[in-house]
Protein backbone atom coordinates (compact mmCIF):
# COMPACT_ATOMS: atom_id res chain seq x y z
CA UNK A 1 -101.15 225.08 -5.36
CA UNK A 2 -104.50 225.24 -3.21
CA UNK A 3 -106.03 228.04 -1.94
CA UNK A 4 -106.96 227.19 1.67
CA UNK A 5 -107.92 230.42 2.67
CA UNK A 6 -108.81 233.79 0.81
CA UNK A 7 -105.75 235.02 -0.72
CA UNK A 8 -103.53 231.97 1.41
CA UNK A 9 -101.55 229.09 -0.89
CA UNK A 10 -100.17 225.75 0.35
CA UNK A 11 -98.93 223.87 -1.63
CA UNK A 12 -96.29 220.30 -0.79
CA UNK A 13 -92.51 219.62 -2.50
CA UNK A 14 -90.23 216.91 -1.87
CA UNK A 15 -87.65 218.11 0.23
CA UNK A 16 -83.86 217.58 -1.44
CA UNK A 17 -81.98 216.56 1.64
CA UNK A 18 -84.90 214.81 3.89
CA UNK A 19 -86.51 213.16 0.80
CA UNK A 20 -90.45 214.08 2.16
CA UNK A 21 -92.97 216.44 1.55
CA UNK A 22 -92.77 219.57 3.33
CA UNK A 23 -95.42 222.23 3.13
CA UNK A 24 -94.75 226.05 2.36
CA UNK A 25 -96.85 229.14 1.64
CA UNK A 26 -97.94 231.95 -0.22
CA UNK A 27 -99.88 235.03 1.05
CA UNK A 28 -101.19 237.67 -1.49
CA UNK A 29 -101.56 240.08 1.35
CA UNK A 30 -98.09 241.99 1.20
CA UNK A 31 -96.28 239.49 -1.40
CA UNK A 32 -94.88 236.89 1.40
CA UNK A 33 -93.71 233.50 1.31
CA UNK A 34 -93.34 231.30 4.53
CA UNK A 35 -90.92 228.47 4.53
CA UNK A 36 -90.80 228.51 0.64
CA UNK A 37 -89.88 225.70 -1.69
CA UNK A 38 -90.47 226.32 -5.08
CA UNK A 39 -93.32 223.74 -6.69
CA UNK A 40 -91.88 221.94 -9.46
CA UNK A 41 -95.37 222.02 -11.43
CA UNK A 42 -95.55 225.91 -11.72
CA UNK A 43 -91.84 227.09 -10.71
CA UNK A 44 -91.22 230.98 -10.83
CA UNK A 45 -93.63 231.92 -13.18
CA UNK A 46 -96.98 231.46 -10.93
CA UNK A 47 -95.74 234.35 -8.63
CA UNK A 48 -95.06 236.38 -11.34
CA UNK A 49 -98.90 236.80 -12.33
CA UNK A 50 -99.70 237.28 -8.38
CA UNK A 51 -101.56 240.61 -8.03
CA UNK A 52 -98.36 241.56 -6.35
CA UNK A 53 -94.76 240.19 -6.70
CA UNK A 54 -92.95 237.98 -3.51
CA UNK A 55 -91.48 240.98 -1.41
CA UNK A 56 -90.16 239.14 1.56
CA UNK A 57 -89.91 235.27 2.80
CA UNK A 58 -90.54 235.29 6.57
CA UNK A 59 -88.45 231.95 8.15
CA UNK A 60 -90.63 229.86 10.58
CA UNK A 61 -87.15 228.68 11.46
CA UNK A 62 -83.56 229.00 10.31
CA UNK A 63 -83.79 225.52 9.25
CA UNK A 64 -86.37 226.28 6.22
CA UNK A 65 -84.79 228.74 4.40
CA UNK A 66 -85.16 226.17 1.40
CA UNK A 67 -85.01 228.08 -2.14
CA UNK A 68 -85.25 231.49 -0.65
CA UNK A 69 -81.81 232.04 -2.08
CA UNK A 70 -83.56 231.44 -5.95
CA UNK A 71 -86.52 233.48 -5.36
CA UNK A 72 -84.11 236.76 -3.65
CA UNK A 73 -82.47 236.24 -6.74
CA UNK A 74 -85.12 236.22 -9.00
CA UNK A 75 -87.23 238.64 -7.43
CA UNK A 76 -84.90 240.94 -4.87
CA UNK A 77 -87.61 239.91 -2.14
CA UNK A 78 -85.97 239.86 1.57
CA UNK A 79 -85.40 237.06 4.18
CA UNK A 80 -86.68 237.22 7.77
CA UNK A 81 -85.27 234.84 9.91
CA UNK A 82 -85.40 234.81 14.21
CA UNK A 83 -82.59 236.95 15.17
CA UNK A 84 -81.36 233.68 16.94
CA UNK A 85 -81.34 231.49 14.19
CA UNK A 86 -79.03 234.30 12.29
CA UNK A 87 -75.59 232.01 13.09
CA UNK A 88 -76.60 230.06 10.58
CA UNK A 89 -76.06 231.97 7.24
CA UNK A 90 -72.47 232.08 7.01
CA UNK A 91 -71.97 232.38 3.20
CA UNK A 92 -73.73 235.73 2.97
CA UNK A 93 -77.16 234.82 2.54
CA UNK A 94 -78.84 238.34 3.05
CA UNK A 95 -80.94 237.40 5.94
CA UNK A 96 -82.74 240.26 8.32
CA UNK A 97 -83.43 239.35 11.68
CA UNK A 98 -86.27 239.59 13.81
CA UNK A 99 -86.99 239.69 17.57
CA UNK A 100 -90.83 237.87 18.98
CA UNK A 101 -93.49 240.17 19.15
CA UNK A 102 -92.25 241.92 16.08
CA UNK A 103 -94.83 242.97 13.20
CA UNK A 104 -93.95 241.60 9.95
CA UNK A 105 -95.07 242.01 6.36
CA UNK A 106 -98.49 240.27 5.12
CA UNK A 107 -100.22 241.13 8.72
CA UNK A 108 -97.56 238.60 10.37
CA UNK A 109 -96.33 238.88 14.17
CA UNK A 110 -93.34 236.48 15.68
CA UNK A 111 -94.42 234.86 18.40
CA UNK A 112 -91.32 232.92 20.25
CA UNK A 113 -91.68 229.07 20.71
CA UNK A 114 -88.11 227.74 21.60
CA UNK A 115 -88.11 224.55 23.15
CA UNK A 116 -86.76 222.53 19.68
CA UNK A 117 -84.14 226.04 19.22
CA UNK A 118 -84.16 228.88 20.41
CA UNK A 119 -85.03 230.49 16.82
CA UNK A 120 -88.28 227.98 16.41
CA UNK A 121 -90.79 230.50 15.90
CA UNK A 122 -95.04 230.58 15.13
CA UNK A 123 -96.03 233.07 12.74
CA UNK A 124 -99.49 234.93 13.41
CA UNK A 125 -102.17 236.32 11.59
CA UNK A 126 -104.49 238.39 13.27
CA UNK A 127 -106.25 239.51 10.27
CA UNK A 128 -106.64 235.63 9.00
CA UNK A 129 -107.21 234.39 12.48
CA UNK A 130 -104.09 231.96 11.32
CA UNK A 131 -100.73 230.19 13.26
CA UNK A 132 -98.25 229.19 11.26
CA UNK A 133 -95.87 226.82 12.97
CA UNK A 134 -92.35 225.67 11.84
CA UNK A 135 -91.55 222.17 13.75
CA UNK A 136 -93.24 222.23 17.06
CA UNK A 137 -96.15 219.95 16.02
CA UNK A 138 -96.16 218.14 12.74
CA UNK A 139 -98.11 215.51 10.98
CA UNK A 140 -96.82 211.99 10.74
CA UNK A 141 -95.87 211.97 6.80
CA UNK A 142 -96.01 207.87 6.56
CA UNK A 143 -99.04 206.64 3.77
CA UNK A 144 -102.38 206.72 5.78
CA UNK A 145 -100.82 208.17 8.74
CA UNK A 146 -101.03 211.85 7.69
CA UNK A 147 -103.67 212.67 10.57
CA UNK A 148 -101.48 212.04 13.04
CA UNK A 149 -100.34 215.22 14.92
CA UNK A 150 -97.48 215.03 17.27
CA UNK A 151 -93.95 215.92 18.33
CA UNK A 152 -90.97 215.65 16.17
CA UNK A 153 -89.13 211.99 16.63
CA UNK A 154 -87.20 212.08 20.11
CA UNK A 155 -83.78 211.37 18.21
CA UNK A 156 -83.84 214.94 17.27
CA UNK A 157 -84.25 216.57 20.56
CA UNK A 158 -81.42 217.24 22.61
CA UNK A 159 -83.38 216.74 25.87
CA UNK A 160 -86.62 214.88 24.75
CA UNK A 161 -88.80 215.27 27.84
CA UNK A 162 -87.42 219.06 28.67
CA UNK A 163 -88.41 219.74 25.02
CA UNK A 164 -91.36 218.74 25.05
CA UNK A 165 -92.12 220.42 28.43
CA UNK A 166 -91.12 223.54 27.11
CA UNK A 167 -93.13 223.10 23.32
CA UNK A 168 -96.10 222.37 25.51
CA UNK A 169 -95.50 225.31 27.53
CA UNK A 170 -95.04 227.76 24.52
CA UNK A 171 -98.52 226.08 22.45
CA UNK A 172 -100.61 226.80 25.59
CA UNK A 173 -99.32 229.98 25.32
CA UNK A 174 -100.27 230.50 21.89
CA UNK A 175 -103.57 229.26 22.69
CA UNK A 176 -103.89 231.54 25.58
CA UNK A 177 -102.78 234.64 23.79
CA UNK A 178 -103.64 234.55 20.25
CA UNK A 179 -106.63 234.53 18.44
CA UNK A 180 -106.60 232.02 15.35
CA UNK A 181 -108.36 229.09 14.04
CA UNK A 182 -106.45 228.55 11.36
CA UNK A 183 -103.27 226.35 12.12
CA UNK A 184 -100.45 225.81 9.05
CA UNK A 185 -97.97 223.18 9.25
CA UNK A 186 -94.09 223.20 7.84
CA UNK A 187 -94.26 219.47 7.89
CA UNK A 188 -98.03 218.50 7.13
CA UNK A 189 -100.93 219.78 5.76
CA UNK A 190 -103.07 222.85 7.04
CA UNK A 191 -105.50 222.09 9.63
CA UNK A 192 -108.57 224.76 8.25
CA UNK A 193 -111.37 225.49 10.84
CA UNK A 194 -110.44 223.36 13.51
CA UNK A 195 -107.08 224.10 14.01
CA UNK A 196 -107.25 225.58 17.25
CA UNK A 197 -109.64 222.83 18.49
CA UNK A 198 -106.95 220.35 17.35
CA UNK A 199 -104.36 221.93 18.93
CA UNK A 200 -106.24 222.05 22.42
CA UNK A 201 -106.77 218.51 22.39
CA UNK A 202 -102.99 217.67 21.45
CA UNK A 203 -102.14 220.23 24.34
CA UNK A 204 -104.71 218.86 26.72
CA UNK A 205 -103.48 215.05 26.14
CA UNK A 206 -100.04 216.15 26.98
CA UNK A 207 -98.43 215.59 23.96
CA UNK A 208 -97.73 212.78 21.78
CA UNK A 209 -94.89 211.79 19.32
CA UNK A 210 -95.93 212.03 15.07
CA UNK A 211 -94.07 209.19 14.15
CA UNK A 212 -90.43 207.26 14.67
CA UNK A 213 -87.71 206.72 11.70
């Protein structure tokens, strides 16, 4: 667990099903996880001594709902999830959807993205000057390769040069619109400080892929 900003956690867990790292996060400011797996090294018991307890899990995208089931369980916290991702919990996962441009807990606003899904959505902190993303720009997670920034592999993009049209599109819009510097990663580390510069240039250069399998 590392505290990249005051009163932000990231921390990095193997994920079960695509056997890499994937990043979530913890913000003391209204009790929120983003994209949560629970880290092995502390498990449950490291929120418990947060100033407050986890009171809701806000979804960067359907896809990461991860171990939100143990930690509703364990701690009654909600699940917020883009309205149009909501198809995908079937087995009565209590998941509350939310529309872009909605205010969320822990000073969070949806911004919509699309482009990979329709439900791929940036979370935004005003107060933290901070953009979480879900998988619309992700570092390349090979040995000595983390730095890379890019696009997700073409083989899982439907339409790979519409796609990436359209994530282009949305990022400029997030650059034009928001304020942040701050830019946090569901696959990758945080960029701290220079995230917004970072994202410019990746914008600017049109766009390049992270990595292959």
């Amino acid at each position: 667990m590392q505290e990249v900003l005051p009163g932000i956690f990231h921390w990095s867990t193997p994920h079960p099903k695509i056997k890499i790292e994937v990043s979530s996060y913890w913000l003391d400011n209204g009790g929120v996880l983003i994209d949560p797996l629970i880290p092995r090294n502390v498990e449950l018991r490291w929120f418990e001594g947060r100033p407050s307890p986890p009171k809701a899990i806000a979804l960067s995208s359907r896809h990461h709902y991860r171990d939100s089931s143990r930690l509703v369980e364990h701690f009654g916290c909600r699940v917020l999830c883009n309205r149009a991702g909501l198809h995908e919990f079937t087995h009565g996962e209590p998941v509350t959807g939310f529309d872009p441009g909605e205010p969320l807990p822990g000073d969070l606003t949806a911004f919509e993205i699309g482009g990979l899904c329709p439900d791929e959505t940036a979370l935004h902190s005003a107060l933290a000057r901070t953009l979480w993303l879900a998988d619309a720009l992700v570092r390349n997670p090979a040995e000595g390769r983390s730095d890379v920034l890019g696009f997700v592999p073409d083989t899982l993009m439907d339409d790979p040069p519409e796609t990436k049209r359209q994530l282009l599109e949305a990022l400029t819009r997030a650059l034009d619109e928001l304020d942040f510097e701050n830019v946090m990663l569901a696959h990758g580390g945080p960029l701290i400080g220079d995230g917004r510069r970072q994202l410019q240039e990746f914008v600017d250069g049109g766009g390049r892929t992270a990595f292959e399998y």
